[in-house]
Each structure stands twice: as C-alpha cells, then as structure tokens.
C-alpha atoms as a PDB file:
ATOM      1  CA  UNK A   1      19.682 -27.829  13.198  1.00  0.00           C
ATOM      2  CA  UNK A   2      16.336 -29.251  12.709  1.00  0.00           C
ATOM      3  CA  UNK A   3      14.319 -29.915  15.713  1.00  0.00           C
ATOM      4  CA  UNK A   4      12.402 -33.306  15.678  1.00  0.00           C
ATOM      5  CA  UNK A   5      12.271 -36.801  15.834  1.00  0.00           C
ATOM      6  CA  UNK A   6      15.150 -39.085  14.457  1.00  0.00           C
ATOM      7  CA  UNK A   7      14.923 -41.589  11.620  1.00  0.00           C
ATOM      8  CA  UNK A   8      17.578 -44.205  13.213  1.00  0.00           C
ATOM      9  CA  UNK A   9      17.162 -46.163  10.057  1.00  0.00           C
ATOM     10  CA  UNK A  10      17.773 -43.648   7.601  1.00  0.00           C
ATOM     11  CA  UNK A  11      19.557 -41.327   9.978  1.00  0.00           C
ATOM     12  CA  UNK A  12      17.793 -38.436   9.223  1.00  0.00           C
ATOM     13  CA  UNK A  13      16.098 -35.916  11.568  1.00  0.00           C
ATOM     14  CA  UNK A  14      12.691 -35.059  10.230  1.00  0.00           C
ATOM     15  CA  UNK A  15      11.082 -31.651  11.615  1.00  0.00           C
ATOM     16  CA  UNK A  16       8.091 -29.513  10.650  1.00  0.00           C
ATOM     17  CA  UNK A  17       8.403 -25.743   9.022  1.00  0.00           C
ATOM     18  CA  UNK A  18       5.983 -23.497   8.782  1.00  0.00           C
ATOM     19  CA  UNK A  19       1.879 -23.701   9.241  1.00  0.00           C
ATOM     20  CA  UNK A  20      -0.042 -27.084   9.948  1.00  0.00           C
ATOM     21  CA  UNK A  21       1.421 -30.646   9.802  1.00  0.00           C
ATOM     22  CA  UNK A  22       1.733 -30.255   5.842  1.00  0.00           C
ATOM     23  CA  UNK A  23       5.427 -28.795   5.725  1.00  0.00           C
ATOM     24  CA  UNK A  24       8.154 -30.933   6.514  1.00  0.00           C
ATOM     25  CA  UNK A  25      12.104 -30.768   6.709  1.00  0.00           C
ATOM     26  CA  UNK A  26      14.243 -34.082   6.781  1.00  0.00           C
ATOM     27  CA  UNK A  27      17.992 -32.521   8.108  1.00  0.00           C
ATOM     28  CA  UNK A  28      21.030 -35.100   7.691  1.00  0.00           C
ATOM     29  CA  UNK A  29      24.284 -33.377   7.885  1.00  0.00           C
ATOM     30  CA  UNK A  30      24.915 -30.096   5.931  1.00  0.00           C
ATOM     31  CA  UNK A  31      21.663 -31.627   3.665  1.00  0.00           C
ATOM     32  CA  UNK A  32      18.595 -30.091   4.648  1.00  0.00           C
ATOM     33  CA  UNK A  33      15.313 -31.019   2.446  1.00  0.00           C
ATOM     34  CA  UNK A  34      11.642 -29.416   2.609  1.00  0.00           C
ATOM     35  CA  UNK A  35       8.631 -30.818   1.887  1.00  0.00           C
ATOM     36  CA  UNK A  36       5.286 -29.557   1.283  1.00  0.00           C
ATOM     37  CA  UNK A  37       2.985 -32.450   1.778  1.00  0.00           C
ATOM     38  CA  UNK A  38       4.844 -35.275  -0.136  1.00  0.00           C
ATOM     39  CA  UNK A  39       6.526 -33.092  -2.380  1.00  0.00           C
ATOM     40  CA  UNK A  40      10.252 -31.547  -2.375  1.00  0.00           C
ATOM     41  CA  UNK A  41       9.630 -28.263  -2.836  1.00  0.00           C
ATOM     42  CA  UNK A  42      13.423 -26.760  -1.559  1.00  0.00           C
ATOM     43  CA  UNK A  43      16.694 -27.782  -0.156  1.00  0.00           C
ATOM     44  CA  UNK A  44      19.743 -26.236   1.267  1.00  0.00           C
ATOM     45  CA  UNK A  45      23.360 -27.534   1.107  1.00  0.00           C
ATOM     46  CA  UNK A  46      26.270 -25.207   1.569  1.00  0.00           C
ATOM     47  CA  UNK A  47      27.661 -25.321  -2.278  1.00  0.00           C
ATOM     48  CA  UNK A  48      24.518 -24.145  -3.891  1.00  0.00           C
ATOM     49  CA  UNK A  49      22.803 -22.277  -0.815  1.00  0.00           C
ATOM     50  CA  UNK A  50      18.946 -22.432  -0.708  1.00  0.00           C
ATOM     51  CA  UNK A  51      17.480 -23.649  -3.675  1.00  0.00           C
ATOM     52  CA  UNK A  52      13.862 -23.792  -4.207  1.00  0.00           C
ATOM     53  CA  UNK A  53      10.799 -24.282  -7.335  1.00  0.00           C
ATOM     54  CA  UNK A  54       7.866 -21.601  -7.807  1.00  0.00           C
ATOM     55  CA  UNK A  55       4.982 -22.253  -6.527  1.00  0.00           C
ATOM     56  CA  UNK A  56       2.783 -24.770  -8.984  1.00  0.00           C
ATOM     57  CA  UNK A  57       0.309 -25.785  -6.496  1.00  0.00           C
ATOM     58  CA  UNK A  58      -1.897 -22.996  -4.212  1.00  0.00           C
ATOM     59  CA  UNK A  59      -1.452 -20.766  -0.966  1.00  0.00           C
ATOM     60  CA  UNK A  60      -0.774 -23.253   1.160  1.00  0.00           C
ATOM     61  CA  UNK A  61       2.632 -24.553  -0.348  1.00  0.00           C
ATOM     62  CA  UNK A  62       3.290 -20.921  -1.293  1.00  0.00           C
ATOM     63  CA  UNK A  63       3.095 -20.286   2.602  1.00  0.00           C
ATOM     64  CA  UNK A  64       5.326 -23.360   3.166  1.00  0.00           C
ATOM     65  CA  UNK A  65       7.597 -21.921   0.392  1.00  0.00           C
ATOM     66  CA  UNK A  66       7.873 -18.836   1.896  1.00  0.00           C
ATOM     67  CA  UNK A  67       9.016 -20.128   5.472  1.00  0.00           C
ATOM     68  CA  UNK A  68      12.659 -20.999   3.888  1.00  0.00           C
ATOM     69  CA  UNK A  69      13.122 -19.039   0.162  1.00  0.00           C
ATOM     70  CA  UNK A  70      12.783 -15.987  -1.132  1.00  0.00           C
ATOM     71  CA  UNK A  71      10.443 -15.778  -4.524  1.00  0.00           C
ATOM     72  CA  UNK A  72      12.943 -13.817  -6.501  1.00  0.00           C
ATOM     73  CA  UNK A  73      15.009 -16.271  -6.238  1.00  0.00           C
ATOM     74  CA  UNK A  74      12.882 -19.514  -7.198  1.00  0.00           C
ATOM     75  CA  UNK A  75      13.624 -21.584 -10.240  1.00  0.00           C
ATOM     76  CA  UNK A  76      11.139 -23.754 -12.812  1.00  0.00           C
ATOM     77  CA  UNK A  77       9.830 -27.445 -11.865  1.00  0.00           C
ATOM     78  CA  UNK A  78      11.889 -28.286 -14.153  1.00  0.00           C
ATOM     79  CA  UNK A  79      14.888 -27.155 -13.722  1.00  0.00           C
ATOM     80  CA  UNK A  80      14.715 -27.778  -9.986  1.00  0.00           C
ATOM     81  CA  UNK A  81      14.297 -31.464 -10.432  1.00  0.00           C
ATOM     82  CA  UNK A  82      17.196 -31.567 -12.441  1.00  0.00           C
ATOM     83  CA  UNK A  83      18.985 -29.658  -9.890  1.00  0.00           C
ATOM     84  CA  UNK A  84      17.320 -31.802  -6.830  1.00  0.00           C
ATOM     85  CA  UNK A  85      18.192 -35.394  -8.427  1.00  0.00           C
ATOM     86  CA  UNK A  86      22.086 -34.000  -9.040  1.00  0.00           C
ATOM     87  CA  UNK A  87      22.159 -32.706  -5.316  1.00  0.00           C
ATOM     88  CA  UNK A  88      21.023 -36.044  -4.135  1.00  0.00           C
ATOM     89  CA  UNK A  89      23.348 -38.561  -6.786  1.00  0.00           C
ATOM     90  CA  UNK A  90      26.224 -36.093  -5.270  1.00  0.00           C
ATOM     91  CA  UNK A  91      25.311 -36.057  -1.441  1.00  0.00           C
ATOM     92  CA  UNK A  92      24.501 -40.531  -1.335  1.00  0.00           C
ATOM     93  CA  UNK A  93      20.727 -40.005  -0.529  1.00  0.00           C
ATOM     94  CA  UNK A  94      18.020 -42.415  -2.062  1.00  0.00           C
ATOM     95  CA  UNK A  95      15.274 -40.640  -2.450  1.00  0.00           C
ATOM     96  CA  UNK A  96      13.038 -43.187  -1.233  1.00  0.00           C
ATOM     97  CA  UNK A  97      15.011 -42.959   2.237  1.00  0.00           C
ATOM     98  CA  UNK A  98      12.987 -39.463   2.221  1.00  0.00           C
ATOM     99  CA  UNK A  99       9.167 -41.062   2.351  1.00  0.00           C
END
C-alpha cells in the first residue's frame, strides 16, 4: 500500500516514488497509478500486472520509470494510452479525479 496523504474527496491515497517531488503514485484499491510530473507514465492492477510507456521525455522520468517497471517490458505512447484510458473506463476512475 501506498504511503501518503489521503484524497477524502476522491478517495485516493497519493504517495511519492522514486527521486525528488516529481514522481507520484495515486493508490485506490487494487488500482495503483504513477506519475512523472503530471504525466501517467505506469499503472498496476492485478489483471494486466505492471504496465508502463518508454521513456519519451529525459533521465529524470526514465529514473522515475525505473522505480516501478522493467524496460523490456515497456510498451509505445501509443499503445499505452489506449491501454491506460481502457483500464480506467473498466476500473470507474475519471481521470480528472487524478490532478
């Protein structure tokens, strides 16, 4: 479970990962979402496992990355924003609840 402060209107409990303020993770349930700065970057929800996008930006999301995924095992933007939009349609999250 994440460690960290509690959204009581969202119902989320939002944490930090990895190096500097940059990486967060926003835990509700068996969901569990990362951030680097204001971007999802990975999630993890017991029917797909970890699932996480290469690294498009620089070494500092590539360190956040790294905290939670393995790099063999990243997919494209693309396809991961496919993927992260049907995770959240099938768990009930807004994705605004996430900001």
């Amino acid at each position: 479970m994440v460690q960290g402060t509690r959204d009581l209107a969202n119902d989320w409990i939002v944490g930090r990962y990895g190096r500097g303020d940059k990486a967060r993770m926003y835990q509700r349930g068996v969901v569990t979402i990362y951030f680097s700065y204001d971007t999802p970057v990975g999630y993890n929800v017991p029917e797909e496992g970890t699932v996480a996008r290469v690294n498009s930006w620089g070494p500092t999301t590539g360190g956040h990355l790294n905290q939670f995924s393995d790099p063999q095992n990243r997919i494209s933007g693309a396809e991961f924003e496919q993927r992260y939009r049907a995770m959240l349609k099938r768990n009930g999250i807004d994705a605004y609840d996430l900001r």
